[in-house]
C-alpha atoms as a PDB file:
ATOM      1  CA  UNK A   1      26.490  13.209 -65.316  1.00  0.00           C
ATOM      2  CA  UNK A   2      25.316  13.667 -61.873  1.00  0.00           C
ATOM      3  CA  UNK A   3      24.092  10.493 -61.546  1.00  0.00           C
ATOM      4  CA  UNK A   4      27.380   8.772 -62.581  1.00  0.00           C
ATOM      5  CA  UNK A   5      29.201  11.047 -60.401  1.00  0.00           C
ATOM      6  CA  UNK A   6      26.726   9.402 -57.226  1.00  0.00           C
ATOM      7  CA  UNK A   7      27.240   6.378 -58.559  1.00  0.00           C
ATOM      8  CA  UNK A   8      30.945   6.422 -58.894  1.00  0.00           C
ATOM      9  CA  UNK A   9      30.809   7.702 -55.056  1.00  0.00           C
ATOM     10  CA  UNK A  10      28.711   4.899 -54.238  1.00  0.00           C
ATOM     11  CA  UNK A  11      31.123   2.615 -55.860  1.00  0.00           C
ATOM     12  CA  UNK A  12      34.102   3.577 -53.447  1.00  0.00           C
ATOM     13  CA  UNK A  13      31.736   3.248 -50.398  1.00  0.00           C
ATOM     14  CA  UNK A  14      31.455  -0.400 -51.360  1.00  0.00           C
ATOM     15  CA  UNK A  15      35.028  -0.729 -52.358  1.00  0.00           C
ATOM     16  CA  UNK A  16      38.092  -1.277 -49.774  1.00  0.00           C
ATOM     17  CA  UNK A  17      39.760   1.720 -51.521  1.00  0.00           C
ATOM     18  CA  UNK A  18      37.812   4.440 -49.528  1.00  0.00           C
ATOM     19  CA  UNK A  19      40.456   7.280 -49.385  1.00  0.00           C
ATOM     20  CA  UNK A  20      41.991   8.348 -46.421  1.00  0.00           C
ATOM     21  CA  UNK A  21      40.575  11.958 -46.963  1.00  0.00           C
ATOM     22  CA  UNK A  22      36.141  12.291 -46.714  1.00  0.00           C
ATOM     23  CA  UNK A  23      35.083  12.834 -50.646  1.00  0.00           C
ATOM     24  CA  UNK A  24      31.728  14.279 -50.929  1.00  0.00           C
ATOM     25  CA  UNK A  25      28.300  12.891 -52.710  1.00  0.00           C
ATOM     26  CA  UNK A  26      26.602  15.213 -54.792  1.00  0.00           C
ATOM     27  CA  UNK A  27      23.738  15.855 -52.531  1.00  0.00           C
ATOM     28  CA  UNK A  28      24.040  12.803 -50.223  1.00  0.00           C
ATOM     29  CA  UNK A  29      26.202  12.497 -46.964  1.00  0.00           C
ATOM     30  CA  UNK A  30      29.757  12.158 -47.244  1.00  0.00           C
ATOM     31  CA  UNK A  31      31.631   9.034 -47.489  1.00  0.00           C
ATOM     32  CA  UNK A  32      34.352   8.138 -44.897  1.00  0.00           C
ATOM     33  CA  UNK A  33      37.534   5.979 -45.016  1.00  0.00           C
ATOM     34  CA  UNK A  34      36.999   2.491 -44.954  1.00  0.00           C
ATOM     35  CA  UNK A  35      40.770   1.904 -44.319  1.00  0.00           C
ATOM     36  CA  UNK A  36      43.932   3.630 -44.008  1.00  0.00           C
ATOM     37  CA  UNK A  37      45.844   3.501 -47.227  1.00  0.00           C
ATOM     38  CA  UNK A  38      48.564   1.894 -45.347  1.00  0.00           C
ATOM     39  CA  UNK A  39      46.807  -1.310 -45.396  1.00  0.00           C
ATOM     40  CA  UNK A  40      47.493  -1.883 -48.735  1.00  0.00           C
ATOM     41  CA  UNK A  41      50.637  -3.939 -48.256  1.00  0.00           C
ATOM     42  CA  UNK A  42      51.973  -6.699 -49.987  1.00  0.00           C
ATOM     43  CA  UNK A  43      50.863  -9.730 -47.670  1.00  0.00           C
ATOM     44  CA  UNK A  44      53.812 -12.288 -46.625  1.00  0.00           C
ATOM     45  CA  UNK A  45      54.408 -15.849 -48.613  1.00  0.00           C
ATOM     46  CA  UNK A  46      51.393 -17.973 -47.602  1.00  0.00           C
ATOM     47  CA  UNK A  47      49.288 -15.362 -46.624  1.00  0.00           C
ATOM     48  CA  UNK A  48      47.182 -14.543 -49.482  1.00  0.00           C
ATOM     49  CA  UNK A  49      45.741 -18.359 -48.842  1.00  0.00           C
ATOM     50  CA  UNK A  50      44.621 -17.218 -44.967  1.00  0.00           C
ATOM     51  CA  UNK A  51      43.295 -14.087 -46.594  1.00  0.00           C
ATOM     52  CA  UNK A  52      41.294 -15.666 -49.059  1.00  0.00           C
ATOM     53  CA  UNK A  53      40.340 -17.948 -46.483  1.00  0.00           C
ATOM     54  CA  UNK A  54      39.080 -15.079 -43.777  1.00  0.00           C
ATOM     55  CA  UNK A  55      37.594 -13.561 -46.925  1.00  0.00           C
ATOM     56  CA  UNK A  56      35.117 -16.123 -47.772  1.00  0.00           C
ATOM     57  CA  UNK A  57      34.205 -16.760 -43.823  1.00  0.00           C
ATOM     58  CA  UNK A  58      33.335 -13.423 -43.685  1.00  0.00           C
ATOM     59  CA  UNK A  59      31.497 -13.041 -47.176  1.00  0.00           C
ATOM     60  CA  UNK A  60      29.509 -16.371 -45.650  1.00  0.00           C
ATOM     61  CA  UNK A  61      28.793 -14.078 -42.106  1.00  0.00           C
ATOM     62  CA  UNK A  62      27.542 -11.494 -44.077  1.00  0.00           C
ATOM     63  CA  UNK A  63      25.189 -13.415 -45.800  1.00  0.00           C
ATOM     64  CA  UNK A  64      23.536 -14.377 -42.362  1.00  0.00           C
ATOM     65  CA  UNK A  65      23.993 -10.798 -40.386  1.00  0.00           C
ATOM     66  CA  UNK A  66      21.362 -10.420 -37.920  1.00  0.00           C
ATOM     67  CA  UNK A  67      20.594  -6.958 -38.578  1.00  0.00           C
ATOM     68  CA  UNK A  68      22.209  -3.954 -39.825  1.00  0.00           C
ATOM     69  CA  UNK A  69      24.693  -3.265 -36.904  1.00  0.00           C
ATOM     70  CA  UNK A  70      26.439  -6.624 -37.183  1.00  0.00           C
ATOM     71  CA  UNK A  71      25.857  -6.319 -41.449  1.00  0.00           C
ATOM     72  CA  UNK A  72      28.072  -3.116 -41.087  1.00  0.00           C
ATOM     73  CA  UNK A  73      30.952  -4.695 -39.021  1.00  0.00           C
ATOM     74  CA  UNK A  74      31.217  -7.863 -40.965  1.00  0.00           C
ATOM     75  CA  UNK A  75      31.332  -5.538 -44.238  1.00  0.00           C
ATOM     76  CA  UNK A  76      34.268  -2.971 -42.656  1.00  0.00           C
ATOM     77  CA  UNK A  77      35.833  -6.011 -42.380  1.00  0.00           C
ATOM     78  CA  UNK A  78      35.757  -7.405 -46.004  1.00  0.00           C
ATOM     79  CA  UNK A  79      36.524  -4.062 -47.093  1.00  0.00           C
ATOM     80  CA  UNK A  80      39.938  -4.022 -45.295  1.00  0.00           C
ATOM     81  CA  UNK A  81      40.518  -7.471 -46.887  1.00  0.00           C
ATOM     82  CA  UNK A  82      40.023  -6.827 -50.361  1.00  0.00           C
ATOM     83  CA  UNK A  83      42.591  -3.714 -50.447  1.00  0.00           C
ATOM     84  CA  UNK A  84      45.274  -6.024 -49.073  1.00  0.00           C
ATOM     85  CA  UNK A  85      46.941  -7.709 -51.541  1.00  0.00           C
ATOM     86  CA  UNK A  86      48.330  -4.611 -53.875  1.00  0.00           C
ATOM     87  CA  UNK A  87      52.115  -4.473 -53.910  1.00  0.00           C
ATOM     88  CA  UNK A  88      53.412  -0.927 -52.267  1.00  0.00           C
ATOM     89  CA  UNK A  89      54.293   0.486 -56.095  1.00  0.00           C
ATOM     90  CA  UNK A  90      50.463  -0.276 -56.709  1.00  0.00           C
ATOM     91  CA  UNK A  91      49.040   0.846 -53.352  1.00  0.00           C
ATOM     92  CA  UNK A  92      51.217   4.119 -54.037  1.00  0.00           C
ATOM     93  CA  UNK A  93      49.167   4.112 -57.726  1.00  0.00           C
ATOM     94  CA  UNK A  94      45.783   3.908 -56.030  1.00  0.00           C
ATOM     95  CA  UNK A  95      46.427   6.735 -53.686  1.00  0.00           C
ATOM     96  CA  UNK A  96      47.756   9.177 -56.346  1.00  0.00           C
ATOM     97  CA  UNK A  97      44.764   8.283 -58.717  1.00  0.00           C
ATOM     98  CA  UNK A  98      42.356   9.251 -55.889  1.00  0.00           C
ATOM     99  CA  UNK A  99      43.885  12.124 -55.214  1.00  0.00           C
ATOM    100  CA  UNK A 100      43.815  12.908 -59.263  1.00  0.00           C
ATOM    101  CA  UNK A 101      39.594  11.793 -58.555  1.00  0.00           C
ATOM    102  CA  UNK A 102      39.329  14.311 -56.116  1.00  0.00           C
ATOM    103  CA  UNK A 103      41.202  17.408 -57.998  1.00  0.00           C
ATOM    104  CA  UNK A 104      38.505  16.162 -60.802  1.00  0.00           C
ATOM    105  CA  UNK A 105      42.083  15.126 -63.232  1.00  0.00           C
ATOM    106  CA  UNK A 106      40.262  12.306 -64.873  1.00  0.00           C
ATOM    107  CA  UNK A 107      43.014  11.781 -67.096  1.00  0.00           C
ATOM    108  CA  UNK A 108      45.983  11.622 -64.804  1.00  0.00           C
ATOM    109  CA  UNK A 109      43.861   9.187 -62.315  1.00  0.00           C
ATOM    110  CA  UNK A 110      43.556   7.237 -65.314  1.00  0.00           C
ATOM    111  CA  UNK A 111      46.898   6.955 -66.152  1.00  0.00           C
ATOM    112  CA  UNK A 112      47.907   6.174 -62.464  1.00  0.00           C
ATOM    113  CA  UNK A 113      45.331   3.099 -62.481  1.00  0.00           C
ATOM    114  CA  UNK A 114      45.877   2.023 -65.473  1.00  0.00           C
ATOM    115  CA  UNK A 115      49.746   1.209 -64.575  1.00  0.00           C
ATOM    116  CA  UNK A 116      48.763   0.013 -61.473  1.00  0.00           C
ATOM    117  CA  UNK A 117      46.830  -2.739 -63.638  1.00  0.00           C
ATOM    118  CA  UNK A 118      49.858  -3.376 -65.638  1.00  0.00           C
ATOM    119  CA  UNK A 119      51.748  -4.054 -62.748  1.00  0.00           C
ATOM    120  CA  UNK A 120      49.355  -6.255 -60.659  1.00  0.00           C
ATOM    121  CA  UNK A 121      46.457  -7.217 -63.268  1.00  0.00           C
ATOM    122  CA  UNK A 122      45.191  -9.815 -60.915  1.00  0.00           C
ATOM    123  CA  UNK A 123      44.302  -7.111 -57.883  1.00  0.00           C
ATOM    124  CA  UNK A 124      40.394  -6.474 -57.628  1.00  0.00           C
ATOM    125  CA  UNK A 125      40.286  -3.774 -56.469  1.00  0.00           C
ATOM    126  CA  UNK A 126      42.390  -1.378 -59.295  1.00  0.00           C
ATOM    127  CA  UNK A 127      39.539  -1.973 -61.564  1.00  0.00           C
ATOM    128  CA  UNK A 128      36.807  -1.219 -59.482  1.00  0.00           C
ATOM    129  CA  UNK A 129      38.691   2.058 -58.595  1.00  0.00           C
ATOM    130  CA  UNK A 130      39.184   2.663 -62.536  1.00  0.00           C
ATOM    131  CA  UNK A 131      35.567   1.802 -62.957  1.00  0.00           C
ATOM    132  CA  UNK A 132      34.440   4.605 -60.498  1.00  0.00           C
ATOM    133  CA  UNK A 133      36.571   6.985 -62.340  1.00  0.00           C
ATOM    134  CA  UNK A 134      35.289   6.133 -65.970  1.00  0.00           C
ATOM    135  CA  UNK A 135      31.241   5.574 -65.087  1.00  0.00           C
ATOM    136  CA  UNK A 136      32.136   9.386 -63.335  1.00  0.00           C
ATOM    137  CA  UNK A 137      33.397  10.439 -66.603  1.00  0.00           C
ATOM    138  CA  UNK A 138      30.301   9.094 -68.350  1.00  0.00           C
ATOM    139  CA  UNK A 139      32.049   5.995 -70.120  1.00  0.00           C
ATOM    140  CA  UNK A 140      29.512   3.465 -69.007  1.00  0.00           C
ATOM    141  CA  UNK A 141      31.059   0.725 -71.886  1.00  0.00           C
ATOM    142  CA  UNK A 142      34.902   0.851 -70.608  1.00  0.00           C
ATOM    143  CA  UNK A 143      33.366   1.329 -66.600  1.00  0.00           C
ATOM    144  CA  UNK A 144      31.177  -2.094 -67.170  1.00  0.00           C
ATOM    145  CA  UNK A 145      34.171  -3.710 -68.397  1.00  0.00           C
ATOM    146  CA  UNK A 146      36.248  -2.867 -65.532  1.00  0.00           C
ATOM    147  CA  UNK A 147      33.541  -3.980 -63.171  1.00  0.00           C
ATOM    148  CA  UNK A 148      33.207  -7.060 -64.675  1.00  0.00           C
ATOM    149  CA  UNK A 149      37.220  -8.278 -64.785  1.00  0.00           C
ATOM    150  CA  UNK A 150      36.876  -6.907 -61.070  1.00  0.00           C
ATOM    151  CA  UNK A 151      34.109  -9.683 -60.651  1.00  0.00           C
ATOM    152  CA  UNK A 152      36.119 -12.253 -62.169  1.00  0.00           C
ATOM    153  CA  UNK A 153      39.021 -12.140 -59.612  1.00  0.00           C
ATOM    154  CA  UNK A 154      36.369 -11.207 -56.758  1.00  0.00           C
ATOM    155  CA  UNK A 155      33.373 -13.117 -57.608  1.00  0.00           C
ATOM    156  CA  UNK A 156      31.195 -11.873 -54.326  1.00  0.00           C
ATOM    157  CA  UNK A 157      32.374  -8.071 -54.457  1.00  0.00           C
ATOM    158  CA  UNK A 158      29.097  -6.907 -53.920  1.00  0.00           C
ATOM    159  CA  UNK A 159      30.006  -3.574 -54.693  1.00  0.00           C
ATOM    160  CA  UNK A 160      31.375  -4.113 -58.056  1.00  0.00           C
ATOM    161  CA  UNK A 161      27.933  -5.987 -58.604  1.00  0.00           C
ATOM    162  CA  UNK A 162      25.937  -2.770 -57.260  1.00  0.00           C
ATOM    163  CA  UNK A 163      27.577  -0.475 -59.216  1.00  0.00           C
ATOM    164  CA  UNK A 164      27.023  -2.638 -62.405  1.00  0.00           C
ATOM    165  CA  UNK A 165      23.610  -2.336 -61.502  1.00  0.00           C
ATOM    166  CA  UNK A 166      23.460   1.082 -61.593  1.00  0.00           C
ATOM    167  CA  UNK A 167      25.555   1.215 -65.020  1.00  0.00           C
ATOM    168  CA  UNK A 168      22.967  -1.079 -66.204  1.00  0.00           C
ATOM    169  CA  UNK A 169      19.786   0.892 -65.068  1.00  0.00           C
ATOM    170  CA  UNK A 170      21.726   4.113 -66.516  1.00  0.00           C
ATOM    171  CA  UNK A 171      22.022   2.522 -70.043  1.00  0.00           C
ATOM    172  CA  UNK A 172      18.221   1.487 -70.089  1.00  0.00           C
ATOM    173  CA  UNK A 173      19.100  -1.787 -69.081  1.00  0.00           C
ATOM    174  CA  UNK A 174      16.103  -2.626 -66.288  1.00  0.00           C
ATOM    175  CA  UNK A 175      15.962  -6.653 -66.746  1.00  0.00           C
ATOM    176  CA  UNK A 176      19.992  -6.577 -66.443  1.00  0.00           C
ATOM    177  CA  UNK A 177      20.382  -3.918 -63.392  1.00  0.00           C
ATOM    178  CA  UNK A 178      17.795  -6.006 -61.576  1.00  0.00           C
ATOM    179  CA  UNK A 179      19.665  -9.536 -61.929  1.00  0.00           C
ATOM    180  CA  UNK A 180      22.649  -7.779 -60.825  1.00  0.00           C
ATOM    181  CA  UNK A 181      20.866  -6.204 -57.624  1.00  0.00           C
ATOM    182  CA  UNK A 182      19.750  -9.300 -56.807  1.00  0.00           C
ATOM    183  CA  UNK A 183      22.918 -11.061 -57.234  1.00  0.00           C
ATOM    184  CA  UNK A 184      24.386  -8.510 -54.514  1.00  0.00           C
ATOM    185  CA  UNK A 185      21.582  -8.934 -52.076  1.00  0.00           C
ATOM    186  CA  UNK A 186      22.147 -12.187 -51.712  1.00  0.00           C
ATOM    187  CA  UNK A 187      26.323 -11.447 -51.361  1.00  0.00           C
ATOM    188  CA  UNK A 188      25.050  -8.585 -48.732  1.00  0.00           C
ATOM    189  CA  UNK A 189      21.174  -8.852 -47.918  1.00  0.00           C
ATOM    190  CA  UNK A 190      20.975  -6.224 -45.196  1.00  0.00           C
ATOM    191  CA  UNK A 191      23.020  -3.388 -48.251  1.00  0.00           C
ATOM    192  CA  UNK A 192      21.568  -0.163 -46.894  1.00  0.00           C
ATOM    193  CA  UNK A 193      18.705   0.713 -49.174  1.00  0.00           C
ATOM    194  CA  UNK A 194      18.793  -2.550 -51.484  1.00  0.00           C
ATOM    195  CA  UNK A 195      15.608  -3.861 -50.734  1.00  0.00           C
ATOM    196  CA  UNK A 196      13.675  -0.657 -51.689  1.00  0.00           C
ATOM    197  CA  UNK A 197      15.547  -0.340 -54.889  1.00  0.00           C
ATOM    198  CA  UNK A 198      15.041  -4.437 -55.535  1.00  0.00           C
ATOM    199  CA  UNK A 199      11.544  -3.316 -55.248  1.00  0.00           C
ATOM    200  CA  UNK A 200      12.140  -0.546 -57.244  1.00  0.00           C
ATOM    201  CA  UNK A 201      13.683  -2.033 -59.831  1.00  0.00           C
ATOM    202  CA  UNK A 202      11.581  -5.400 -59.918  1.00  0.00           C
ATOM    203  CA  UNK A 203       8.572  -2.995 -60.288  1.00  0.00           C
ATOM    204  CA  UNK A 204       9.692  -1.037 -63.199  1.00  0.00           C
ATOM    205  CA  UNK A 205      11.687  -4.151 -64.969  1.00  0.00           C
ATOM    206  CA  UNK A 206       8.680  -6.864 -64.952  1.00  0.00           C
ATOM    207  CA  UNK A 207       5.485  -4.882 -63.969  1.00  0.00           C
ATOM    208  CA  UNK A 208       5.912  -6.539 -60.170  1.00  0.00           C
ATOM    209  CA  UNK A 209       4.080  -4.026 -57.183  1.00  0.00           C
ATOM    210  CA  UNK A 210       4.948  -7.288 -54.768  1.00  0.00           C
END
């Protein structure tokens, strides 16, 4: 349980739902906002097609950061993009289910994200959020799932990938966690720490010491 709990904090680092209040790792550093909540607002007509747009020049920039510095900018950046989008009612969702994540009310924040799916089924970032708060609760199946629709509507959301990865290497899963490592190394190449647990992984999955 400990490790899902880190990993379901890792998960919101990656995310662009960091909440606006600093939620503690279980014996790691603490994890900051990424964004206000406030910028999840619902963008103007036409503007989801300049989003997507700045989006995917971005995800290419990151792919090509020079070093960790300009890695880190470039990601605060994509971050902030993928939590606009979500309508107010669903931004006001989000916000109450982290709140319910911090008070440790797995069921409420449940219940809060799961309506903000019903409303906008086609925002990312709702079911990475109710993917952090299931793998926390130790439902690896249901978190998996919710990772994976999240990868559907945002193909290159390296975080959803990482903490799939981690799901994965949870279940046993070595062969699987390591494709899905790799697949967000090459979203995010300089993701702090991903190239000694590719190493990791790659050692313990196929016998490689390379």
């Amino acid at each position: 349980m400990r490790r899902m709990a880190a990993m379901g904090g890792m998960l919101l680092l990656f995310s662009g739902l960091a909440s606006a209040q600093v939620m503690p790792l279980p014996g790691g550093p603490e994890v900051g906002p990424a964004i206000p909540p406030s910028a999840m607002v619902m963008p103007k007509p036409g503007a989801e097609t300049q989003r997507r747009e700045e989006l995917n020049r971005l995800l290419d920039a990151l792919a090509q950061a020079p070093d960790e510095s300009a890695a880190a900018q470039i990601q605060a950046q994509v971050q902030a993009l993928w939590a606009q989008g979500g309508t107010p009612t669903v931004g006001l969702l989000l916000r109450k289910g982290l709140r319910s994540m911090q008070e440790n009310a797995v069921a409420e924040a449940v219940e809060d994200l799961d309506a903000a799916i019903t409303l906008q089924p086609d925002f990312a970032e709702s079911w990475v959020l109710r993917a952090q708060v299931l793998a926390a609760s130790g439902d690896r199946r249901a978190a998996a799932a919710d990772l994976r629709e999240a990868l559907r509507l945002e193909p290159r959301h390296f975080g959803a990938l990482l903490a799939l990865s981690e799901l994965q290497e949870d279940a046993g899963d070595l062969a699987g966690a390591l494709r899905s490592l790799d697949a967000a190394l090459r979203i995010h190449p300089r993701l702090p720490g991903g190239t000694q647990k590719q190493r990791d992984l790659r050692r313990r999955a196929l016998g490689d010491v390379t």
